[in-house]
N, C-alpha and C. Protein backbone atom coordinates (compact mmCIF):
# COMPACT_ATOMS: atom_id res chain seq x y z
N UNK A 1 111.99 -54.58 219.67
CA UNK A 1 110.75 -55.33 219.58
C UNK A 1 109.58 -54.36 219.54
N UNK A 2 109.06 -54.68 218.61
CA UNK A 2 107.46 -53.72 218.36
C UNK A 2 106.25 -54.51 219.24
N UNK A 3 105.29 -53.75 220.07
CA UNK A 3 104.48 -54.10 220.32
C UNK A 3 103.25 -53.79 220.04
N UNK A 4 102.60 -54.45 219.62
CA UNK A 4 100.89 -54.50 218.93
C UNK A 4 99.85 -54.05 220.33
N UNK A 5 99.15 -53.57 219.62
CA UNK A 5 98.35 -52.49 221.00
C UNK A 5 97.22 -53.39 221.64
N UNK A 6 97.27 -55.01 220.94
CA UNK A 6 97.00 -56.26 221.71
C UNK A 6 98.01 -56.48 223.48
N UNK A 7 99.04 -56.37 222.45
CA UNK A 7 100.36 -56.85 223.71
C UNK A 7 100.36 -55.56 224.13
N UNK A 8 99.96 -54.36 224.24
CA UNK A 8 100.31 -53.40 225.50
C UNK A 8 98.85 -53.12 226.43
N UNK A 9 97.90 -53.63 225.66
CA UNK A 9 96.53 -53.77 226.39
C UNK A 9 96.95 -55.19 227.39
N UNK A 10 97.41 -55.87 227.31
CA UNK A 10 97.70 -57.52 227.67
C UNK A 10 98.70 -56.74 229.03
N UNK A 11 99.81 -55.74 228.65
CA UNK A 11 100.81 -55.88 229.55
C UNK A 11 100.08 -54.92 230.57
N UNK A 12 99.04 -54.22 230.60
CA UNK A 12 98.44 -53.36 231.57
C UNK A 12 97.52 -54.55 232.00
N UNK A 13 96.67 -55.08 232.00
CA UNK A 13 95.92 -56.08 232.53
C UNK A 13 96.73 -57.29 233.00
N UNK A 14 97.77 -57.49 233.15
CA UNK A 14 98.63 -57.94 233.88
C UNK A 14 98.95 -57.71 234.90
N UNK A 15 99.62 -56.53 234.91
CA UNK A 15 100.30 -55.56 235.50
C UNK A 15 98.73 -55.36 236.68
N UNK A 16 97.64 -55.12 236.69
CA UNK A 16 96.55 -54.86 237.70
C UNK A 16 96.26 -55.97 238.03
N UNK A 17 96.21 -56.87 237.07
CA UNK A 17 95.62 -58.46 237.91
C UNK A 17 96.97 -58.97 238.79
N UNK A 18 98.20 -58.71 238.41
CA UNK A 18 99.09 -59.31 239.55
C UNK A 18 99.24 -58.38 240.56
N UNK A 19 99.22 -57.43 240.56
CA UNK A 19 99.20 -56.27 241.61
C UNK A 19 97.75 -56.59 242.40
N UNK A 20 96.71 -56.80 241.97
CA UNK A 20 95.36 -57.00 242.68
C UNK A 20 95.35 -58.38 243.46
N UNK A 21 95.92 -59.11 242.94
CA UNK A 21 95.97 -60.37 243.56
C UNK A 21 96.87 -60.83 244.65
N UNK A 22 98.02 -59.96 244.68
CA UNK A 22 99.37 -59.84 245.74
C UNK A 22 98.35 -59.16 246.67
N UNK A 23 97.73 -58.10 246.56
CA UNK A 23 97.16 -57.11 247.63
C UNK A 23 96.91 -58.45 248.55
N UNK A 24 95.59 -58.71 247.72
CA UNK A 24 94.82 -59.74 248.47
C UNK A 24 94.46 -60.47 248.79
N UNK A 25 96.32 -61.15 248.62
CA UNK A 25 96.64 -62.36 249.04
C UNK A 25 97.21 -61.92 250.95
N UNK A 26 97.65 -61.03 250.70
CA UNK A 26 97.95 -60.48 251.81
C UNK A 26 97.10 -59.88 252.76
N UNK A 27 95.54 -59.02 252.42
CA UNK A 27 94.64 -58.59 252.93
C UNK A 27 94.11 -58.98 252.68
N UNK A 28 92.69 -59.01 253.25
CA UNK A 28 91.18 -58.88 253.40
C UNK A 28 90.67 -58.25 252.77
N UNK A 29 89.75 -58.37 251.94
CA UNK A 29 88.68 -57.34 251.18
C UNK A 29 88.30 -56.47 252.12
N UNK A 30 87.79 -56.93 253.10
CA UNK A 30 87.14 -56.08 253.80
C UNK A 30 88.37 -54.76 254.93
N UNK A 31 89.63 -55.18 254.75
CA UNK A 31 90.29 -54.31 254.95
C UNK A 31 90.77 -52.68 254.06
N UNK A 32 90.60 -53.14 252.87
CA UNK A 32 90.65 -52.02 251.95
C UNK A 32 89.19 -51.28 251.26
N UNK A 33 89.60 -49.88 251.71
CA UNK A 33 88.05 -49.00 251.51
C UNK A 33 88.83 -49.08 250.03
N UNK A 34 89.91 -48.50 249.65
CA UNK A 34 90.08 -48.07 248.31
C UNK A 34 91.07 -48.44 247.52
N UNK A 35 91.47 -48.80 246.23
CA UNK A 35 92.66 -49.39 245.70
C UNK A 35 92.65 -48.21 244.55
N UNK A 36 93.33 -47.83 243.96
CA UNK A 36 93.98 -47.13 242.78
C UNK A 36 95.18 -48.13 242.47
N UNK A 37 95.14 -48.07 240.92
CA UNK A 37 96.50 -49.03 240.83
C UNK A 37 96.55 -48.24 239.25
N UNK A 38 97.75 -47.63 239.23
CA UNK A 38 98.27 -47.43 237.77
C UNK A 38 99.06 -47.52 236.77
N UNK A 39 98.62 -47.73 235.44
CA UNK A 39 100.06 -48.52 234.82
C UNK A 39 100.27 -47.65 233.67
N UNK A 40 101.54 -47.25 233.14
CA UNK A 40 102.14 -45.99 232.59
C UNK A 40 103.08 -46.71 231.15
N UNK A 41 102.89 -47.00 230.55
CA UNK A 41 103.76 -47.66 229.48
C UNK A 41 104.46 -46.41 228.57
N UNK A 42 105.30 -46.51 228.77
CA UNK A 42 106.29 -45.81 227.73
C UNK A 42 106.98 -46.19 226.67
N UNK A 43 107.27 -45.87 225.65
CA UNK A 43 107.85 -46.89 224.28
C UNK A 43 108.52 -46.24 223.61
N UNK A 44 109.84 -46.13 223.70
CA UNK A 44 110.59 -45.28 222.51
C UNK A 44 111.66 -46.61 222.27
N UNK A 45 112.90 -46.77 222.53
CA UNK A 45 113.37 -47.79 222.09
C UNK A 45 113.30 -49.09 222.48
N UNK A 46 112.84 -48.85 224.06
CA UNK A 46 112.66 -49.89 225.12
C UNK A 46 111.23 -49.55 226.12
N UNK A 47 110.92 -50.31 226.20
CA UNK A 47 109.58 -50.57 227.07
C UNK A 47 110.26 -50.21 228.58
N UNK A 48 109.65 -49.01 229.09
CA UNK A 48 109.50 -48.35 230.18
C UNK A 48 107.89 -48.86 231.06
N UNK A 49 108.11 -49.33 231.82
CA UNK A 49 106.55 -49.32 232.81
C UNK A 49 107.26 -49.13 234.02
N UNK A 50 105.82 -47.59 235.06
CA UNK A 50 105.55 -46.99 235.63
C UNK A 50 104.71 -47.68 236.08
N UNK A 51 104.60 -48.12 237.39
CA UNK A 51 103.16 -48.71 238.15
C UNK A 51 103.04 -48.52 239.52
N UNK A 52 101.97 -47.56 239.43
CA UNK A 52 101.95 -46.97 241.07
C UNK A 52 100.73 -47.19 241.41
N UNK A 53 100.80 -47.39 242.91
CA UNK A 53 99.46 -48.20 243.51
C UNK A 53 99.09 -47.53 244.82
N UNK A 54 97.96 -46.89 245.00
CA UNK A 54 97.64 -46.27 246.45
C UNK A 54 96.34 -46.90 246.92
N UNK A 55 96.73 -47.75 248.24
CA UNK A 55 95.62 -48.18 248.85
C UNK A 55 95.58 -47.26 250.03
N UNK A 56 94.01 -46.87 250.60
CA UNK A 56 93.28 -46.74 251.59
C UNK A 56 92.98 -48.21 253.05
N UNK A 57 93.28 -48.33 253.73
CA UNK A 57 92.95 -49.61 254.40
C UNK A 57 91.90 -48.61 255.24
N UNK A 58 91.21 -49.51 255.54
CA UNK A 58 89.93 -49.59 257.08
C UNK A 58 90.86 -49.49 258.08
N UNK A 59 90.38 -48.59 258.92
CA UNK A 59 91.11 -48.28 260.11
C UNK A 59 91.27 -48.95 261.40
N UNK A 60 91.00 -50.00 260.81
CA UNK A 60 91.44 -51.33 261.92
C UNK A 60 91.89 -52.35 261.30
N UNK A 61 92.59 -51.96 260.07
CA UNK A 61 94.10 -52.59 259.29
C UNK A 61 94.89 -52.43 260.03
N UNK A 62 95.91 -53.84 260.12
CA UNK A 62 97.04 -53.31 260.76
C UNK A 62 97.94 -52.95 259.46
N UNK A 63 97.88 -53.75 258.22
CA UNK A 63 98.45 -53.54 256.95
C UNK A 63 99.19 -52.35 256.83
N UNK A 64 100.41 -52.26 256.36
CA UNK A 64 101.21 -50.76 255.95
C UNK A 64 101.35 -50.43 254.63
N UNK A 65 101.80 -49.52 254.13
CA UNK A 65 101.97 -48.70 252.80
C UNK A 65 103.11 -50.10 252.03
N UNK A 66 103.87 -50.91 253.20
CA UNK A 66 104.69 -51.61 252.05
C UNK A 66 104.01 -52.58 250.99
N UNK A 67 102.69 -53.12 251.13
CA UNK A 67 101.99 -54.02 250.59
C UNK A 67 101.82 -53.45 249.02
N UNK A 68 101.36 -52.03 249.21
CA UNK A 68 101.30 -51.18 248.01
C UNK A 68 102.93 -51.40 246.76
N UNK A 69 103.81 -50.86 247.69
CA UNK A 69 105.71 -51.18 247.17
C UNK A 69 105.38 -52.66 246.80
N UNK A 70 105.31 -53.47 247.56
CA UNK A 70 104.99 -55.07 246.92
C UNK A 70 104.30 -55.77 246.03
N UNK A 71 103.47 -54.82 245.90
CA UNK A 71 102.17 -55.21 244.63
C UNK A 71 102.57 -54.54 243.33
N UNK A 72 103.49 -53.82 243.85
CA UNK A 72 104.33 -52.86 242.39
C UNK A 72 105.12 -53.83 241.91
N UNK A 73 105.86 -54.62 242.70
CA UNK A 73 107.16 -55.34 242.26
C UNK A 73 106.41 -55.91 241.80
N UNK A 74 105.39 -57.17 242.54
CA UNK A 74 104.96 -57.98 241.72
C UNK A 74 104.14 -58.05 240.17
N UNK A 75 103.73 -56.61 240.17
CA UNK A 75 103.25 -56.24 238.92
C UNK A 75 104.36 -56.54 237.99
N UNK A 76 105.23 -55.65 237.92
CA UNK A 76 106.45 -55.66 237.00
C UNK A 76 107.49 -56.98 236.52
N UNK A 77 107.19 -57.81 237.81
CA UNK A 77 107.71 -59.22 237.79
C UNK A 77 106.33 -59.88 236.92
N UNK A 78 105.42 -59.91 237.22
CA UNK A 78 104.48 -60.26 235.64
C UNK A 78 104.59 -59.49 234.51
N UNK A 79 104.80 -58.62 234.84
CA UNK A 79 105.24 -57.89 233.30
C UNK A 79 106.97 -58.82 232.49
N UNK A 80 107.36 -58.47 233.29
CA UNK A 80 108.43 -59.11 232.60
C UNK A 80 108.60 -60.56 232.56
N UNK A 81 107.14 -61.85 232.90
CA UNK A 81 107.34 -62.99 232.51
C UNK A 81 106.57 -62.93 231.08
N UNK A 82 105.87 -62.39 231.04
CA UNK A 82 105.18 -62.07 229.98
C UNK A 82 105.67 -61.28 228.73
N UNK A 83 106.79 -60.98 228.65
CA UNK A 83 107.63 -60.26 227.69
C UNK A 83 108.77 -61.45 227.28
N UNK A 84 108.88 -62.43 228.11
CA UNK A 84 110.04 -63.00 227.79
C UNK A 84 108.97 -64.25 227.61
N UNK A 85 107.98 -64.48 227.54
CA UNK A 85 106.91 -65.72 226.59
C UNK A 85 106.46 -64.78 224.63
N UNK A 86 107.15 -63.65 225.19
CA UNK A 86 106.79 -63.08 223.38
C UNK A 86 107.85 -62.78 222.62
């Protein structure tokens, strides 16, 4: 399957809006000083995505590093509903 640089702009803005929205469904805005979230698409015969996410919390988070691991999955789990609607 070929993808149009529509559908790989589409699968990165996915990929941050479901990852952004898991965060902070789980946190508080006001718990996170900082979010980085990155998405890595690779394309040779098969669609490879890389999505790594480093949050900062306020130091009176109790929140842990797994929320970050969780916002990854959930990225990739929108990535791949969105591949199987094209």
């Amino acid at each position: 399957m070929e993808l149009t640089d529509e559908q790989v702009d589409k699968i990165s803005e996915i990929a941050v809006s479901s990852a952004h929205d898991f965060i902070f469904s789980k946190v508080s805005k006001k718990e996170v000083v900082d979010i980085d979230i990155s998405v890595k698409l690779y394309y040779n015969e098969e669609l490879d995505v890389d999505v790594s996410i480093d949050i900062i919390f306020d130091n009176l988070s109790s929140a842990g590093a797994k929320i970050a691991d969780d916002a990854a999955d959930c990225a990739l789990e929108g990535i791949e509903k969105y591949l199987a609607q094209i």
